[in-house]
N, C-alpha and C. Protein backbone atom coordinates (compact mmCIF):
# COMPACT_ATOMS: atom_id res chain seq x y z
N UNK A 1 -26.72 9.59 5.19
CA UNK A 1 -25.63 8.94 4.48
C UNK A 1 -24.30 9.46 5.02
N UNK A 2 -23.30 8.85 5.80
CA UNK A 2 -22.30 9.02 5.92
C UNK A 2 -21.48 9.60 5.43
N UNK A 3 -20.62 10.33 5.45
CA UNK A 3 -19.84 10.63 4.16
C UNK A 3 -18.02 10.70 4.58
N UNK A 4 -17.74 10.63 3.23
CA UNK A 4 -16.40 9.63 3.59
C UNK A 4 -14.95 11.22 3.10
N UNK A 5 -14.29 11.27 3.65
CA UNK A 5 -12.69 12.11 3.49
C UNK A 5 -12.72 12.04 1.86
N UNK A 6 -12.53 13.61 1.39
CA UNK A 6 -11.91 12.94 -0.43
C UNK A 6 -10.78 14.31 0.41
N UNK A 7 -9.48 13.19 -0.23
CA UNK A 7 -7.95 13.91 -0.44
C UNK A 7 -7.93 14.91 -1.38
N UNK A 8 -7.59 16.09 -1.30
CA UNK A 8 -6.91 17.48 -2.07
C UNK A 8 -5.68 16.98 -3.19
N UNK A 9 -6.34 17.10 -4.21
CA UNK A 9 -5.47 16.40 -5.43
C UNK A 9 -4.02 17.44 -5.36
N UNK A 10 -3.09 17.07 -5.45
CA UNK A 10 -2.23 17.76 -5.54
C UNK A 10 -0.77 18.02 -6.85
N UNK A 11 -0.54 18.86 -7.77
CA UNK A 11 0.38 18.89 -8.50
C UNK A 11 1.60 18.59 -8.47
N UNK A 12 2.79 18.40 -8.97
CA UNK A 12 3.53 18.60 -8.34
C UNK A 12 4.31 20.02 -8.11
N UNK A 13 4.10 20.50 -8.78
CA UNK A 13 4.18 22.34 -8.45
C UNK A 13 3.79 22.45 -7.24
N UNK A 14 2.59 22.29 -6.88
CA UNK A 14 2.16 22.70 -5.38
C UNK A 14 3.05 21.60 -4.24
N UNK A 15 3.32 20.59 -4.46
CA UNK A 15 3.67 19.72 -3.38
C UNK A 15 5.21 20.47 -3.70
N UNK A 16 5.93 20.76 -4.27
CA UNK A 16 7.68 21.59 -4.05
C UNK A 16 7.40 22.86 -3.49
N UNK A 17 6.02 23.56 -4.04
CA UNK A 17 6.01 25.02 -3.32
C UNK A 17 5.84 24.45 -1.67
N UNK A 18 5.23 23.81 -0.51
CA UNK A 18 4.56 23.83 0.35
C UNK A 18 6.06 22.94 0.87
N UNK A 19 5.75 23.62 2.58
CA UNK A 19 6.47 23.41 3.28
C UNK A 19 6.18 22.08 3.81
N UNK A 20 6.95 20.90 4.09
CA UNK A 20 6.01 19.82 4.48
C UNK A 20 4.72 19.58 5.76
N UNK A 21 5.43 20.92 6.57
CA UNK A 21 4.49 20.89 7.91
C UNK A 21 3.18 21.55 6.74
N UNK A 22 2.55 22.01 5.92
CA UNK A 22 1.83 22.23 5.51
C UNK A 22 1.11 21.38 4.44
N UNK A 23 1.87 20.23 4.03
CA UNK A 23 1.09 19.23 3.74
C UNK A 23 0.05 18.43 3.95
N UNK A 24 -1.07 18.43 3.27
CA UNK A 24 -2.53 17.69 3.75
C UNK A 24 -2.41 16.11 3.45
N UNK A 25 -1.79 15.30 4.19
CA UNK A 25 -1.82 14.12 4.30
C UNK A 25 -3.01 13.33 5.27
N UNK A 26 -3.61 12.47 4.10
CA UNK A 26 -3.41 11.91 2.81
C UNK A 26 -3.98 12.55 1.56
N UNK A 27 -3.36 12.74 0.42
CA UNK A 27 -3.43 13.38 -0.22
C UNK A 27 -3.22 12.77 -1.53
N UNK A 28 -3.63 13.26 -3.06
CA UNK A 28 -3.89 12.62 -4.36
C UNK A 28 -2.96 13.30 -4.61
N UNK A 29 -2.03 12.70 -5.72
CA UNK A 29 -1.56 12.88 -6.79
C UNK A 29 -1.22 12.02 -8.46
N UNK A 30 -0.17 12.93 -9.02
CA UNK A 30 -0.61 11.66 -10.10
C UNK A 30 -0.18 10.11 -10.60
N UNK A 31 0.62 10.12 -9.19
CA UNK A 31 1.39 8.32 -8.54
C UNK A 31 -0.02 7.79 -7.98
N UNK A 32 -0.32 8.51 -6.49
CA UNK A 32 -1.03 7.60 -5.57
C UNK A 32 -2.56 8.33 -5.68
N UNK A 33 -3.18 7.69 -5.98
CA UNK A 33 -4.58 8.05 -5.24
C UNK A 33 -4.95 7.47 -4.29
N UNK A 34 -5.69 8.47 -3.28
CA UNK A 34 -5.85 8.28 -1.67
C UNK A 34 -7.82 7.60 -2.22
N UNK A 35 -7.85 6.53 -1.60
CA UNK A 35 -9.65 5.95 -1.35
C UNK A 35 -9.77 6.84 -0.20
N UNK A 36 -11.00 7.65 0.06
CA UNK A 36 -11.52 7.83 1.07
C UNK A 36 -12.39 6.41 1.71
N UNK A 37 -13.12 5.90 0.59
CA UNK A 37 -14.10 4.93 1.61
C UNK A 37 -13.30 3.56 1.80
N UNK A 38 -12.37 3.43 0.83
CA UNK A 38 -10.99 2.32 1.26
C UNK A 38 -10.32 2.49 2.53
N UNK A 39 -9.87 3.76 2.28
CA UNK A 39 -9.18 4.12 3.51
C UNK A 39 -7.57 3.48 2.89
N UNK A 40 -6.83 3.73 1.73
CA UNK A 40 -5.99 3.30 1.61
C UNK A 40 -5.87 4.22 -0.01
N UNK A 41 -4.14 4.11 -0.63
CA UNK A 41 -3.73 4.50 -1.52
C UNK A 41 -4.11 3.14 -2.69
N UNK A 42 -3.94 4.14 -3.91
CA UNK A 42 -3.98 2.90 -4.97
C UNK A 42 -3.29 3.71 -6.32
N UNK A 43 -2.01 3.10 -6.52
CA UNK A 43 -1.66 3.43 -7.79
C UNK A 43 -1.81 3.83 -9.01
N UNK A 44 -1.66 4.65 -9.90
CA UNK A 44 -2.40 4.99 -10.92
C UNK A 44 -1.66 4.29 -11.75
N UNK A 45 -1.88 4.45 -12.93
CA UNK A 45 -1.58 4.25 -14.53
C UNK A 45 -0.27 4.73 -14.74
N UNK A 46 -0.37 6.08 -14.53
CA UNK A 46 1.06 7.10 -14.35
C UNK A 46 2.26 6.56 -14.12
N UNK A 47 1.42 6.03 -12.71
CA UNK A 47 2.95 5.99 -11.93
C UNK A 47 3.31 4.31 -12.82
N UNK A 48 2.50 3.23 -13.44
CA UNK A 48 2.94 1.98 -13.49
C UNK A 48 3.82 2.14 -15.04
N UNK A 49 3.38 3.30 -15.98
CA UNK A 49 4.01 3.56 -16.75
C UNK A 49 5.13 3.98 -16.83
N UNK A 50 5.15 5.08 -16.01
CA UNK A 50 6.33 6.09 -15.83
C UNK A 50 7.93 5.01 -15.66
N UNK A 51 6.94 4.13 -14.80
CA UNK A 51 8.58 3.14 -14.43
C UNK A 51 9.03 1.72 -15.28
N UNK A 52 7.94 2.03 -16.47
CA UNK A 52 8.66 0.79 -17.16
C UNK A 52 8.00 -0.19 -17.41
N UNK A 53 6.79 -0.30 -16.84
CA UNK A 53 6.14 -1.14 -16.16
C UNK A 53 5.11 -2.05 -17.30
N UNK A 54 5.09 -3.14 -18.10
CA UNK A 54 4.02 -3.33 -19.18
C UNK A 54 2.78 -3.36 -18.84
N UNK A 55 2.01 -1.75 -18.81
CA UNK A 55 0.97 -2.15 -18.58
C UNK A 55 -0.43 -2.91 -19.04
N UNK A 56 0.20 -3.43 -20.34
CA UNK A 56 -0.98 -4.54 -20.90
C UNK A 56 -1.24 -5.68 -19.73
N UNK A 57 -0.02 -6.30 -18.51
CA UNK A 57 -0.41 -7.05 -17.89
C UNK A 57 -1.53 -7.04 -16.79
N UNK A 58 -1.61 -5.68 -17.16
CA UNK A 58 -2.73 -5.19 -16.31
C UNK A 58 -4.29 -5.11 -16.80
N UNK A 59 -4.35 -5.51 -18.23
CA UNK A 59 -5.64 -4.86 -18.73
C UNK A 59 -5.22 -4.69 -19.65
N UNK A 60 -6.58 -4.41 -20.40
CA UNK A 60 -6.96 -3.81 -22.27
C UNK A 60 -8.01 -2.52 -22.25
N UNK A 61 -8.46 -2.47 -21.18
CA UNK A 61 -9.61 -1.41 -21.08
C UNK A 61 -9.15 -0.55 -19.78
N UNK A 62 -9.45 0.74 -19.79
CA UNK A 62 -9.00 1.65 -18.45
C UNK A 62 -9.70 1.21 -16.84
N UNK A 63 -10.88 0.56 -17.23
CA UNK A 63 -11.31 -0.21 -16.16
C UNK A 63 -10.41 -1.62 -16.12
N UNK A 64 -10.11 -2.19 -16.74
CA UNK A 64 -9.57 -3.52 -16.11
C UNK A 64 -7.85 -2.88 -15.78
N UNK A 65 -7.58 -2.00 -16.22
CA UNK A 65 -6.44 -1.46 -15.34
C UNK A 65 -6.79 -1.25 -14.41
N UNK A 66 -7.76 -0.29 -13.64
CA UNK A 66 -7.90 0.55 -12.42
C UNK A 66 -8.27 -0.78 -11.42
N UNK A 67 -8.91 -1.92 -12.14
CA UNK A 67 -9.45 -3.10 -11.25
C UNK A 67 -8.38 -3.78 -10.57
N UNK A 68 -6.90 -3.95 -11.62
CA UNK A 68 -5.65 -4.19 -11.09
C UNK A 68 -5.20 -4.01 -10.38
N UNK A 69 -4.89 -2.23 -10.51
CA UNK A 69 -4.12 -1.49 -9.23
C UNK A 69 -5.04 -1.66 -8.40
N UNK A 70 -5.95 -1.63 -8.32
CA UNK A 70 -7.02 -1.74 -6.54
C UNK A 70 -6.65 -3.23 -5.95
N UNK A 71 -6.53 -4.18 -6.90
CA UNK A 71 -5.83 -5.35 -6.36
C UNK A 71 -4.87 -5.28 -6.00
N UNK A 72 -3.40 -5.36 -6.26
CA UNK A 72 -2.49 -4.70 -6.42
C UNK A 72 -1.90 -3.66 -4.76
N UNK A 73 -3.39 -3.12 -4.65
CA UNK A 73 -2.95 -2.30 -3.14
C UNK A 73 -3.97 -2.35 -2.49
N UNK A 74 -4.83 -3.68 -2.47
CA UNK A 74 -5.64 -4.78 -2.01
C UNK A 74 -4.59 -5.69 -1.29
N UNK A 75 -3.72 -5.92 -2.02
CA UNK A 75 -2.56 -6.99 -1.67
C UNK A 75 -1.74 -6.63 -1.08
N UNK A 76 -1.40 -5.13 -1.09
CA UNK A 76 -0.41 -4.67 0.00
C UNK A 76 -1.21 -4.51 1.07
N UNK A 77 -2.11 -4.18 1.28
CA UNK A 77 -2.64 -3.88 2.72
C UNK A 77 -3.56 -4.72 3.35
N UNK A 78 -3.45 -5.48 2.70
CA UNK A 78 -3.68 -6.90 3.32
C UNK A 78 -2.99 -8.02 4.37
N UNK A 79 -1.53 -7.44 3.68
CA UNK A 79 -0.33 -7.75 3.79
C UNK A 79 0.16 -7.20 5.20
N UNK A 80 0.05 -6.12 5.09
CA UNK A 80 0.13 -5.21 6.47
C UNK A 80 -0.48 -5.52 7.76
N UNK A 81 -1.73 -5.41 7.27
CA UNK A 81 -2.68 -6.03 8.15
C UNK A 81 -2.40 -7.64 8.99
N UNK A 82 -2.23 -8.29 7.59
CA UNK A 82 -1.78 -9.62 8.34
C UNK A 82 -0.58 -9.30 8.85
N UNK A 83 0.22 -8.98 8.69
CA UNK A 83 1.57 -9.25 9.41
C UNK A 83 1.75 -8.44 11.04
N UNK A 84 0.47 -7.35 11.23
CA UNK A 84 0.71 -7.04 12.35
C UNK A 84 -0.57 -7.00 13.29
N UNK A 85 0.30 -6.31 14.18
CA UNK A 85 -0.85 -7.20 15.43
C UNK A 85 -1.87 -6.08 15.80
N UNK A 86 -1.61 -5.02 15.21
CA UNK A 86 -2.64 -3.87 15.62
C UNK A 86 -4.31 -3.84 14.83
N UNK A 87 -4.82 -3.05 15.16
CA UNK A 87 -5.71 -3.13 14.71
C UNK A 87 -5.71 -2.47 13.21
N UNK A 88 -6.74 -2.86 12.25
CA UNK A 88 -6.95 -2.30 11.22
C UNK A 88 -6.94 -0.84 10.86
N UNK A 89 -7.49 -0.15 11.45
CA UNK A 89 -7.84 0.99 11.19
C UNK A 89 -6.74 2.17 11.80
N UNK A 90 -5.53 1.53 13.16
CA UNK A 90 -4.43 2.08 13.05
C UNK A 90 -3.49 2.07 11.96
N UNK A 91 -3.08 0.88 11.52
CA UNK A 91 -2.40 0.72 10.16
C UNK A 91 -2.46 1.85 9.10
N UNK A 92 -3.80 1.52 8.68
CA UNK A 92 -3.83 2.46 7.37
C UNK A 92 -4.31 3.84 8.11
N UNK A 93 -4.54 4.05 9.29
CA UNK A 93 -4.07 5.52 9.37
C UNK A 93 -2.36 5.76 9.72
N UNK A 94 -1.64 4.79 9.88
CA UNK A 94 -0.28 5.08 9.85
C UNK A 94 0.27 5.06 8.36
N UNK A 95 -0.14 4.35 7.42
CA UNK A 95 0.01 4.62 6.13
C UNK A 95 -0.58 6.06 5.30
N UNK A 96 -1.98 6.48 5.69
CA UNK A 96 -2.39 7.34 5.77
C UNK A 96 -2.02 8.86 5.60
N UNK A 97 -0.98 8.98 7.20
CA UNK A 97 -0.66 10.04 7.22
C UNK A 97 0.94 10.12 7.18
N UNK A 98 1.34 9.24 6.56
CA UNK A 98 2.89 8.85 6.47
C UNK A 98 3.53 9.29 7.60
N UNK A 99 2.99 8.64 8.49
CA UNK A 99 3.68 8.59 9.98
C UNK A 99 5.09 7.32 10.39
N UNK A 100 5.79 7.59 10.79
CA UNK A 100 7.04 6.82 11.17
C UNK A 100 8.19 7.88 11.70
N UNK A 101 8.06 7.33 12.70
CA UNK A 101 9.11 7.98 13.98
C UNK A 101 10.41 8.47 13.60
N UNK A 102 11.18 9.29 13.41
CA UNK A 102 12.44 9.27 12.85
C UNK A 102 12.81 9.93 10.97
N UNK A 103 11.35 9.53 10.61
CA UNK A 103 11.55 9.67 8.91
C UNK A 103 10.24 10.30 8.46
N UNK A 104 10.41 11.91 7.86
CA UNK A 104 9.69 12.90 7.15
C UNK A 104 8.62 12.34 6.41
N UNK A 105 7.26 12.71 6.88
CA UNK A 105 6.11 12.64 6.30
C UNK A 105 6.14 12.45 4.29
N UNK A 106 6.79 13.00 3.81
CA UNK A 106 7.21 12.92 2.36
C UNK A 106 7.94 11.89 1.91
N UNK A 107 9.04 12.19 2.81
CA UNK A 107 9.94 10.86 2.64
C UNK A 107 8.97 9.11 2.71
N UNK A 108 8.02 9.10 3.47
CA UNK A 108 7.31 8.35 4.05
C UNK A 108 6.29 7.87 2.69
N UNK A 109 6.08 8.60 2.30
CA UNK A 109 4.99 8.94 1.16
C UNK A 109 5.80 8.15 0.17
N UNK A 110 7.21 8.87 -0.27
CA UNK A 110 7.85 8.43 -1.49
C UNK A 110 8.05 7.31 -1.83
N UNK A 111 8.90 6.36 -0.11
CA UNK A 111 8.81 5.14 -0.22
C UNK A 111 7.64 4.49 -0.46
N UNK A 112 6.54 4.77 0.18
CA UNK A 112 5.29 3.95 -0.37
C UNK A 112 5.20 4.07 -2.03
N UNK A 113 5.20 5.21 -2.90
CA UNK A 113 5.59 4.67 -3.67
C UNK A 113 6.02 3.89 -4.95
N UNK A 114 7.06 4.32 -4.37
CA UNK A 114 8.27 2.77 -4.06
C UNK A 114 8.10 1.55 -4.05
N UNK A 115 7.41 1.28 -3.12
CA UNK A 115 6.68 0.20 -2.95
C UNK A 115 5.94 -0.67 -3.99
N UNK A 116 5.09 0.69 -3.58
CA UNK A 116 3.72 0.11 -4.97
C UNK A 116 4.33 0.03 -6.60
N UNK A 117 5.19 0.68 -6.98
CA UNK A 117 6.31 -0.05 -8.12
C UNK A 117 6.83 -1.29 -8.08
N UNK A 118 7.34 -1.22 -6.94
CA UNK A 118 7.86 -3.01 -7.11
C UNK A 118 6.72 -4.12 -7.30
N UNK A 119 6.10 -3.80 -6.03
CA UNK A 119 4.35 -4.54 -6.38
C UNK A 119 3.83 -4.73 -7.25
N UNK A 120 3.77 -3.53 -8.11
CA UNK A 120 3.15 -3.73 -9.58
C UNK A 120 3.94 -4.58 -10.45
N UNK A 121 5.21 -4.45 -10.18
CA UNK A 121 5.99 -4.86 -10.68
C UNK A 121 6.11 -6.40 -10.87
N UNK A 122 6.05 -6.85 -9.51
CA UNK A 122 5.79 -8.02 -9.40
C UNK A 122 4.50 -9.02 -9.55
N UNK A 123 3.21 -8.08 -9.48
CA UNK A 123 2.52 -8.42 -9.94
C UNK A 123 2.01 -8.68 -11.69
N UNK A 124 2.85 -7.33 -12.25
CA UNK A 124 2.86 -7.88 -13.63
C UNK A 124 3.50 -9.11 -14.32
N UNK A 125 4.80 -9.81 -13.28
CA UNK A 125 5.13 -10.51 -13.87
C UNK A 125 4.82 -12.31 -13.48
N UNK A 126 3.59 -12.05 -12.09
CA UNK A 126 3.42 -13.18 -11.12
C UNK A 126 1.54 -13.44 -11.72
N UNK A 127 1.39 -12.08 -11.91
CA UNK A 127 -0.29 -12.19 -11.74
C UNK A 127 -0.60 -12.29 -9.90
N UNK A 128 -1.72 -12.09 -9.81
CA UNK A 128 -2.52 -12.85 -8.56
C UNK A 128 -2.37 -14.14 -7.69
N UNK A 129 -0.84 -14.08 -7.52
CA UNK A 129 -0.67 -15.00 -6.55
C UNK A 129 -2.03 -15.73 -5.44
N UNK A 130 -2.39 -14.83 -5.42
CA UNK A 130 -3.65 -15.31 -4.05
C UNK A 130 -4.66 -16.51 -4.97
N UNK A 131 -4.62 -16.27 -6.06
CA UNK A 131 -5.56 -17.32 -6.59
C UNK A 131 -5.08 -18.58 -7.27
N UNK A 132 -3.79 -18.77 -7.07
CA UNK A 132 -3.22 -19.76 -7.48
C UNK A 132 -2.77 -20.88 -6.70
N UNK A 133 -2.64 -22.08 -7.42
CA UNK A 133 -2.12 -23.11 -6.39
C UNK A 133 -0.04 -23.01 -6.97
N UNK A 134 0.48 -23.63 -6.03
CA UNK A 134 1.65 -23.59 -6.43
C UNK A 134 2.71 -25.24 -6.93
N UNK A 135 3.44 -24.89 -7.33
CA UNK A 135 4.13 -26.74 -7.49
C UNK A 135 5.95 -26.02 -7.03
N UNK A 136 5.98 -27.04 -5.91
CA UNK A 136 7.29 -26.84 -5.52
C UNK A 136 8.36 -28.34 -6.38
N UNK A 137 8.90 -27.35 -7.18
CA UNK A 137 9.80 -28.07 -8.46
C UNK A 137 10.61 -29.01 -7.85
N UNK A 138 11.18 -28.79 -6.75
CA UNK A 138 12.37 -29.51 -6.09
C UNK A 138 11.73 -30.61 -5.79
N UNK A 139 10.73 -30.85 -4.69
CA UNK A 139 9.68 -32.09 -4.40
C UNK A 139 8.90 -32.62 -5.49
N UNK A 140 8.50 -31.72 -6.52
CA UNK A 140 7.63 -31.98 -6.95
C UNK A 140 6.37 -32.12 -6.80
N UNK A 141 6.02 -31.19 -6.04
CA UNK A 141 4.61 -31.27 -5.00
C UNK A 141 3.94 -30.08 -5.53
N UNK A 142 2.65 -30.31 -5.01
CA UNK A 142 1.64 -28.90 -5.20
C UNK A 142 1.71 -28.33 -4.10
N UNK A 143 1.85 -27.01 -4.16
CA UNK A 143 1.39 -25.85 -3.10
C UNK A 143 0.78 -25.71 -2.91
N UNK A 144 -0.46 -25.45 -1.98
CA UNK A 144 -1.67 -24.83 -1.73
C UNK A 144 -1.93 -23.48 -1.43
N UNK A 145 -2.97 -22.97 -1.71
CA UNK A 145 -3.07 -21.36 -2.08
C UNK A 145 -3.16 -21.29 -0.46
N UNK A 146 -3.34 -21.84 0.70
CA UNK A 146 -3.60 -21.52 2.34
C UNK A 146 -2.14 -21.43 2.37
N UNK A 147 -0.86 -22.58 1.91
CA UNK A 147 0.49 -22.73 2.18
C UNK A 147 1.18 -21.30 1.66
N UNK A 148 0.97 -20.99 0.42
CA UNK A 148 1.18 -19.97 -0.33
C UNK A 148 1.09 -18.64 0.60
N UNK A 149 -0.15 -18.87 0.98
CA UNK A 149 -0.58 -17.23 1.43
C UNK A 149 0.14 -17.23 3.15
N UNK A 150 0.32 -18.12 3.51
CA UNK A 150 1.16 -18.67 4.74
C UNK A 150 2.68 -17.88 4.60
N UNK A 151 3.40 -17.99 3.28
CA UNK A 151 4.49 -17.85 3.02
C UNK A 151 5.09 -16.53 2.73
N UNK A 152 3.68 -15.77 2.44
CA UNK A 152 4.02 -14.67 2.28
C UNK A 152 4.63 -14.42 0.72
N UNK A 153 3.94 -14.95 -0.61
CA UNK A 153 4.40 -15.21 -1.30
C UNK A 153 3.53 -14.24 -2.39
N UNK A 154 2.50 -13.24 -2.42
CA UNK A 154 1.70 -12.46 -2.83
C UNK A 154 2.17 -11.19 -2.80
N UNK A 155 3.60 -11.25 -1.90
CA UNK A 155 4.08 -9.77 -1.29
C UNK A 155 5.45 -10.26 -2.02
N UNK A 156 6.16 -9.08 -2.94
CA UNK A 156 7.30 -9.50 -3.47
C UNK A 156 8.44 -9.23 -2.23
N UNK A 157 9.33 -10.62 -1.78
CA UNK A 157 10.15 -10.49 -1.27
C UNK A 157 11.14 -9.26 -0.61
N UNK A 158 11.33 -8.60 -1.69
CA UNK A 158 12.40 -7.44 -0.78
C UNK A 158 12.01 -6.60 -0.29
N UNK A 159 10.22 -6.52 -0.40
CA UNK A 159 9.88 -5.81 0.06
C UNK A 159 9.85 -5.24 1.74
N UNK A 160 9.84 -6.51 2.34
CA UNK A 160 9.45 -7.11 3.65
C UNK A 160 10.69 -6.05 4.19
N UNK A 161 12.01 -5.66 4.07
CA UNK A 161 12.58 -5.08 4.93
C UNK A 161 12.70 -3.71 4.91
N UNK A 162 11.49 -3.55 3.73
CA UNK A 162 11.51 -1.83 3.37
C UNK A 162 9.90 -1.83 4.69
N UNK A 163 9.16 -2.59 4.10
CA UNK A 163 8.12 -2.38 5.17
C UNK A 163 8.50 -2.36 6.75
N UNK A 164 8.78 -3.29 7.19
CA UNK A 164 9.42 -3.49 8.45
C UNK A 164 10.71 -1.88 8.86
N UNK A 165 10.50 -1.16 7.85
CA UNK A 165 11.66 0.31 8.18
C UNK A 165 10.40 1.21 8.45
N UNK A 166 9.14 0.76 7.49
CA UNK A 166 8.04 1.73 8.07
C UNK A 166 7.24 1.59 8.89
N UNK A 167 7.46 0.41 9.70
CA UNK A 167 6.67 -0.01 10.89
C UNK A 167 5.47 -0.73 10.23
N UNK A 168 5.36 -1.42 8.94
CA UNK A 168 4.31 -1.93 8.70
C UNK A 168 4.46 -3.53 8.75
N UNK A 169 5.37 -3.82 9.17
CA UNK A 169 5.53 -5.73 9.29
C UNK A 169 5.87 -5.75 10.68
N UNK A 170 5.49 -4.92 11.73
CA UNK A 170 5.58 -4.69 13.19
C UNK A 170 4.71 -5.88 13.78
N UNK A 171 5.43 -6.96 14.28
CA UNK A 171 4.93 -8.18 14.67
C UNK A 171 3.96 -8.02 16.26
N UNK A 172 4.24 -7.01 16.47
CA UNK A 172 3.20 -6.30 18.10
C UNK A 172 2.45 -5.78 17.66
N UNK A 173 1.59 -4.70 18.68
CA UNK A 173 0.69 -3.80 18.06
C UNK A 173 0.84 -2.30 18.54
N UNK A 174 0.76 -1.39 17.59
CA UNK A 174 0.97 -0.13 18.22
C UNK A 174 -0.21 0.64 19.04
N UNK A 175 -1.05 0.00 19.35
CA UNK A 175 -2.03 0.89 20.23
C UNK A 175 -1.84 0.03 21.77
N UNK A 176 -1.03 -0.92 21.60
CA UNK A 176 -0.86 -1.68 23.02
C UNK A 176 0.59 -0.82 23.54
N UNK A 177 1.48 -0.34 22.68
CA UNK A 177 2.64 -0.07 22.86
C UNK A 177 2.45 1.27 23.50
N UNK A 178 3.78 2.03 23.19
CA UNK A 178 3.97 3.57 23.85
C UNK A 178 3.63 4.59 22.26
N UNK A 179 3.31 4.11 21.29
CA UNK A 179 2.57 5.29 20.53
C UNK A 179 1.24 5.83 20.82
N UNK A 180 0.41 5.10 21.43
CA UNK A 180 -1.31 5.88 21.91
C UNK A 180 -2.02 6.33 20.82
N UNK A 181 -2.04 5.54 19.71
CA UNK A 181 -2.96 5.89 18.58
C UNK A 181 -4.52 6.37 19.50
N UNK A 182 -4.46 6.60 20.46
CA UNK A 182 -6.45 6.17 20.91
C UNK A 182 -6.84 7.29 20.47
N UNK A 183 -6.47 8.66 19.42
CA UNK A 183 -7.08 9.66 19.15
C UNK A 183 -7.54 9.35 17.96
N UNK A 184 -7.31 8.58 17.07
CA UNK A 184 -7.28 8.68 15.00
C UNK A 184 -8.72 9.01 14.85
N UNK A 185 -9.81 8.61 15.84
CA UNK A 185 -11.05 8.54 15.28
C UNK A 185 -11.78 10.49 15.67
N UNK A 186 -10.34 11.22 16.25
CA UNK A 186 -10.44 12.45 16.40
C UNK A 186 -9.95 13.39 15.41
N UNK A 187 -9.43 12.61 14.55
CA UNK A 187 -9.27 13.45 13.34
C UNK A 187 -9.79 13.59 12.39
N UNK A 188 -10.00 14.76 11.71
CA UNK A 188 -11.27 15.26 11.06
C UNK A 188 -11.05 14.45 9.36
N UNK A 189 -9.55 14.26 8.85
CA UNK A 189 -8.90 13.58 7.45
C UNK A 189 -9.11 12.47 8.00
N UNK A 190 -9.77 11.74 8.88
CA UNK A 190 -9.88 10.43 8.75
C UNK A 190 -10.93 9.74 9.46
């Protein structure tokens, strides 16, 4: 049986004591939980509360919450995925290890998120875009959930230029480029 990375839960006591070069990224806390067999973050409860967030739109039971947020950051990295040209498994190890050229592994982290607030955010007040058809009011026409998902309309808008700062709406691919991901499957966290 294979066995899959579990992230080092972390406090926030311990994440202010530790120097960032000593940070184990990817890593749990009580915003993001890291999937090992996902291979991706997923929001907690915490964090959808902490910001305001109604979480009844999410659920009545602690499972139909947790089913949410996995949607929720189902939909972001989906998102990612589609929008760029690399392969899968570079992505979310660039999400992963909050990698981006120029901007601190933490910093990297925070905005994600960031992110995943607005997301939730928008998902509490949209629902599951992906399963819906749409009606464009002006024509008066129906949308189709292929047109929809075409549009990029599952991903809340402002997001697109926070992603595109983390290299995740990168319309090329980074293992064709001058980064050389060809090691990730040499690292032992992933």
């Amino acid at each position: 049986m294979p066995k899959f990375f579990t992230p080092r839960f972390l406090e926030q006591e311990d994440i202010e004591a530790m120097n960032e070069r000593e940070m184990p990224f990817p890593y749990s806390d009580k915003w993001l939980v890291y999937d090992g067999i996902r291979q991706q973050y997923i929001p907690t409860r915490e964090l959808v509360i902490e910001n305001g967030i109604n979480i009844k739109k999410f659920g009545i039971t602690p499972t139909d919450i947790n089913n949410k947020l996995r949607e929720v950051s189902d939909i972001l990295y989906a998102f990612f995925l589609k929008a760029n040209g690399s392969n899968g498994q570079v992505i979310k190890y660039i999400v992963a290890k909050s990698w981006r050229v120029g901007i601190p592994p933490y910093r990297v982290r925070k905005l994600m998120e960031k992110i995943f607030v607005d997301q939730c955010r928008y998902f509490a007040l949209n629902g599951n875009l992906e399963m819906y058809n749409g009606v464009d009011i002006t024509n008066g026409q129906i949308i189709s959930r292929t047109q929809l998902r075409k549009e990029d309309r599952e991903v809340f808008n402002k997001l697109i230029y926070e992603l595109d700062n983390l290299g995740l709406y990168y319309k090329g691919a980074y293992e064709r480029e001058h980064f050389g991901f060809n090691n990730i499957y040499n690292d032992p966290s992933w």
